[in-house]
N, C-alpha and C. Protein backbone atom coordinates (compact mmCIF):
# COMPACT_ATOMS: atom_id res chain seq x y z
N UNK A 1 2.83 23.55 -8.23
CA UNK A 1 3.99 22.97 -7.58
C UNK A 1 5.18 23.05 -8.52
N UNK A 2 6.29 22.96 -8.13
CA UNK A 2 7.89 23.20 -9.25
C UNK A 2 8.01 21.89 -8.95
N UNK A 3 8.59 21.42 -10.08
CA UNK A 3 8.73 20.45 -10.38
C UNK A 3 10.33 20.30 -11.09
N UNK A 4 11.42 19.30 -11.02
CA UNK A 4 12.26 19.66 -11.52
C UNK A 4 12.67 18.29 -12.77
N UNK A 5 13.42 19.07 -13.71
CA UNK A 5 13.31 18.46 -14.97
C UNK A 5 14.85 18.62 -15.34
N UNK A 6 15.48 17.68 -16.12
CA UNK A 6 16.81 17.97 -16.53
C UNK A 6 17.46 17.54 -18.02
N UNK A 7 17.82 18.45 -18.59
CA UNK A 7 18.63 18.77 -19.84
C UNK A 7 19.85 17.86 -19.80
N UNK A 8 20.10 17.32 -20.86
CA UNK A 8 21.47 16.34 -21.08
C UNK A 8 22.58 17.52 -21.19
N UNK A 9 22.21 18.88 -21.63
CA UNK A 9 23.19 19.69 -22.11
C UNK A 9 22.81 20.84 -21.40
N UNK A 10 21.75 21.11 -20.36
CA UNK A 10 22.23 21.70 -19.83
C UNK A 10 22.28 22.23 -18.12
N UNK A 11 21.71 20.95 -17.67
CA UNK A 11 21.77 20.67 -16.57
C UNK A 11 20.14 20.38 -16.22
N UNK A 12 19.53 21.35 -15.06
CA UNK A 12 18.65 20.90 -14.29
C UNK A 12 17.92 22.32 -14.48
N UNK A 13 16.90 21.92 -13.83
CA UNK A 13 16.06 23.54 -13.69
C UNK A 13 14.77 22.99 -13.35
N UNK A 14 13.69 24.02 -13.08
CA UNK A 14 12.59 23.77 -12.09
C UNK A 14 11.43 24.39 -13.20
N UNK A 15 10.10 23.73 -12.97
CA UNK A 15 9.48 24.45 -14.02
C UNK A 15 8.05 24.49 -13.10
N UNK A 16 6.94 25.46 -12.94
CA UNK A 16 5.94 24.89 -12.05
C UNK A 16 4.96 25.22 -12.85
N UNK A 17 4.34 23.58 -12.17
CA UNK A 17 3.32 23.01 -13.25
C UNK A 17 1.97 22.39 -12.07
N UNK A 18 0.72 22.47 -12.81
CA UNK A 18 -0.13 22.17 -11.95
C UNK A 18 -0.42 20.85 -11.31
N UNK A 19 -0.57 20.36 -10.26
CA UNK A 19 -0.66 18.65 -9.93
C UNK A 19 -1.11 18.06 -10.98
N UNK A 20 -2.22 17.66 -11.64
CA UNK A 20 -2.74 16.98 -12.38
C UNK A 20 -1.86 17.56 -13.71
N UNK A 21 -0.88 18.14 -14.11
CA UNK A 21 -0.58 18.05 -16.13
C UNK A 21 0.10 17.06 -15.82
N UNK A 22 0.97 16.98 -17.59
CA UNK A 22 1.62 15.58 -17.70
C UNK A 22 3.25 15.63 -17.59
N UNK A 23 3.28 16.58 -16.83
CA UNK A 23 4.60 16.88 -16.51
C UNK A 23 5.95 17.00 -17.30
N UNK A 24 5.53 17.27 -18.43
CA UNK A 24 6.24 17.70 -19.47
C UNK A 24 7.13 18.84 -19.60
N UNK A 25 8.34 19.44 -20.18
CA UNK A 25 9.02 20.07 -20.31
C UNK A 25 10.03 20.46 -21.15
N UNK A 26 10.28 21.21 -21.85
CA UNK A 26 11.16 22.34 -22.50
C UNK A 26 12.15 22.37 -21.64
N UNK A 27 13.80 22.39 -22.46
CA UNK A 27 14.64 22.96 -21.39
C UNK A 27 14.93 24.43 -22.10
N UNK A 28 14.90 25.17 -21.13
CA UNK A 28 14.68 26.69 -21.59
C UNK A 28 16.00 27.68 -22.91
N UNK A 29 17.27 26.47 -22.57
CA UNK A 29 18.28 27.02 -23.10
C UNK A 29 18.37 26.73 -24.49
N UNK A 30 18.25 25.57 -24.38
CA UNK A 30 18.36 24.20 -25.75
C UNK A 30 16.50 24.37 -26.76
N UNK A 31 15.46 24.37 -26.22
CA UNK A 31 14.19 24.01 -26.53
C UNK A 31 13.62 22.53 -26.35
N UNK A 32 14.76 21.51 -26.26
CA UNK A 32 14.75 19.92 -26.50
C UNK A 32 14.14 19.69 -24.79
N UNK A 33 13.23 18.93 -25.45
CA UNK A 33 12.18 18.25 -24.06
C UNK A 33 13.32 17.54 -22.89
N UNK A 34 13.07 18.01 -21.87
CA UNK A 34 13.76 17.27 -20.86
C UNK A 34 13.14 16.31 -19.99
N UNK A 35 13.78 15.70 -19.15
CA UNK A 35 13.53 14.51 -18.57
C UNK A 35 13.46 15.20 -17.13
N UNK A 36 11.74 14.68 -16.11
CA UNK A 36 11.25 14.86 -15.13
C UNK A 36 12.39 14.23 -14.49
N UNK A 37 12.89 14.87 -13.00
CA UNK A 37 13.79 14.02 -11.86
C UNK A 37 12.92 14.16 -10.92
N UNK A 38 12.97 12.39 -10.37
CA UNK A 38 11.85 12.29 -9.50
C UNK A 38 13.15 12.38 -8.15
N UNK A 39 12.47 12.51 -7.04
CA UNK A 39 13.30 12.83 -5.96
C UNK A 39 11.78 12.40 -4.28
N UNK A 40 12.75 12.23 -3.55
CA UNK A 40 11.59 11.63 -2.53
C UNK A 40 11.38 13.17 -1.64
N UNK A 41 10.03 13.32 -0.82
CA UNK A 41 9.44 14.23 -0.19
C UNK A 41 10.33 15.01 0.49
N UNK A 42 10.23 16.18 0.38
CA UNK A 42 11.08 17.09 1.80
C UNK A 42 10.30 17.64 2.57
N UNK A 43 10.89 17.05 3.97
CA UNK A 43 10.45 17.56 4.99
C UNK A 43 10.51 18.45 5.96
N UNK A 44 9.95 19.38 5.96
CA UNK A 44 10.50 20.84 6.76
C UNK A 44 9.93 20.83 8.20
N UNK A 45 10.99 20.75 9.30
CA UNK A 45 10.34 20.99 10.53
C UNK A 45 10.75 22.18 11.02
N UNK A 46 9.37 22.57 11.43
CA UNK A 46 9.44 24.14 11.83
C UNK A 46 9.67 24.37 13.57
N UNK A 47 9.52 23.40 13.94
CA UNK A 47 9.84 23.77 15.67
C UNK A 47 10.99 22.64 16.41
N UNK A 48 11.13 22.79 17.35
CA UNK A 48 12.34 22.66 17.72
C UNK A 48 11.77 21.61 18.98
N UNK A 49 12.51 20.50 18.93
CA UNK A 49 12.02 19.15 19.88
C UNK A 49 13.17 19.44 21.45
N UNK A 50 13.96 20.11 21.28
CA UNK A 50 14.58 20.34 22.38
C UNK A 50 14.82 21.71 22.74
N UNK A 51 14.75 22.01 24.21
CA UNK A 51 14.66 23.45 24.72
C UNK A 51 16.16 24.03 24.32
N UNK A 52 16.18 25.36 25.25
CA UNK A 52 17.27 26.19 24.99
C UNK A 52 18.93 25.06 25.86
N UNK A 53 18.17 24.63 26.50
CA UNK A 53 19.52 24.04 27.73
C UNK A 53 19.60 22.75 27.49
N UNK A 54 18.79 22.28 26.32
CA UNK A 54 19.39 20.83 25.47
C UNK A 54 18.64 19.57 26.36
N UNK A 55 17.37 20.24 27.20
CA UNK A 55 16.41 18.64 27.46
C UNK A 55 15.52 19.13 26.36
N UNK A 56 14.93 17.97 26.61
CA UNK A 56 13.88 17.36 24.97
C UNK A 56 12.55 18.07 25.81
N UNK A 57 11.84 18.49 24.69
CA UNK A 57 10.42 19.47 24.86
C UNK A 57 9.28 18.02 25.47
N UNK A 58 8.62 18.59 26.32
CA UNK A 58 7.52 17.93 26.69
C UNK A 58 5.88 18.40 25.63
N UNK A 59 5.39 17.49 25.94
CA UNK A 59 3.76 17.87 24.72
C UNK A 59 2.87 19.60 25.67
N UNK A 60 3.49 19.47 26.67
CA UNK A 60 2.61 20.53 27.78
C UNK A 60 3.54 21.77 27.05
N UNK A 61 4.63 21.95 26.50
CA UNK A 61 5.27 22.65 25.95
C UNK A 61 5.18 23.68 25.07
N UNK A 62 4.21 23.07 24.19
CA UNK A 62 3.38 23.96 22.98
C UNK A 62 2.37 24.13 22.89
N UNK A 63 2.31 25.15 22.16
CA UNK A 63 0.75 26.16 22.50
C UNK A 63 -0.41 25.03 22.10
N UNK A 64 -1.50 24.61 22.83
CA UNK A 64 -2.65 23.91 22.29
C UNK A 64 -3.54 24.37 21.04
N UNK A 65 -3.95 23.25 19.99
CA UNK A 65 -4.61 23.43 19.04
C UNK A 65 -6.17 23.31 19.45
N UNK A 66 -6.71 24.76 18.86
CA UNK A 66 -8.37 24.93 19.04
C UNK A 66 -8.75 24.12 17.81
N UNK A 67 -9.45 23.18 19.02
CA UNK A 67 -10.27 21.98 17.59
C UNK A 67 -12.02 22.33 18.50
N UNK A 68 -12.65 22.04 17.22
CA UNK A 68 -14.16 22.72 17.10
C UNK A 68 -14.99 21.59 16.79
């Protein structure tokens, strides 16, 4: 996952690191350890809740999920 970390001198930058390390970081310009910026979840929605002519999608709308 990237993770982003920021330099007093030289801003911000992203470093990707595995879930479980200790989230540690180098700023790449300077060498001096930078400070993790925590930030809350982003959420990406990939489909669209209203049709082309601007009424709101019904559940009969989208393709059904094959559950087993």
């Amino acid at each position: 996952m990237f993770y982003l970390f920021k330099c007093n001198g030289h801003g911000t930058f992203e470093v990707n690191q595995p879930m479980l390390s200790d989230h540690k970081a180098n700023c790449p310009d300077c060498g001096k350890q930078a400070q993790r910026v925590f930030s809350s979840p982003q959420w990406i929605w990939v489909g669209s809740l209203y049709r082309e002519d601007g009424s709101r999608r019904e559940e009969k709308d989208y393709t059904p999920v094959m559950r087993g």
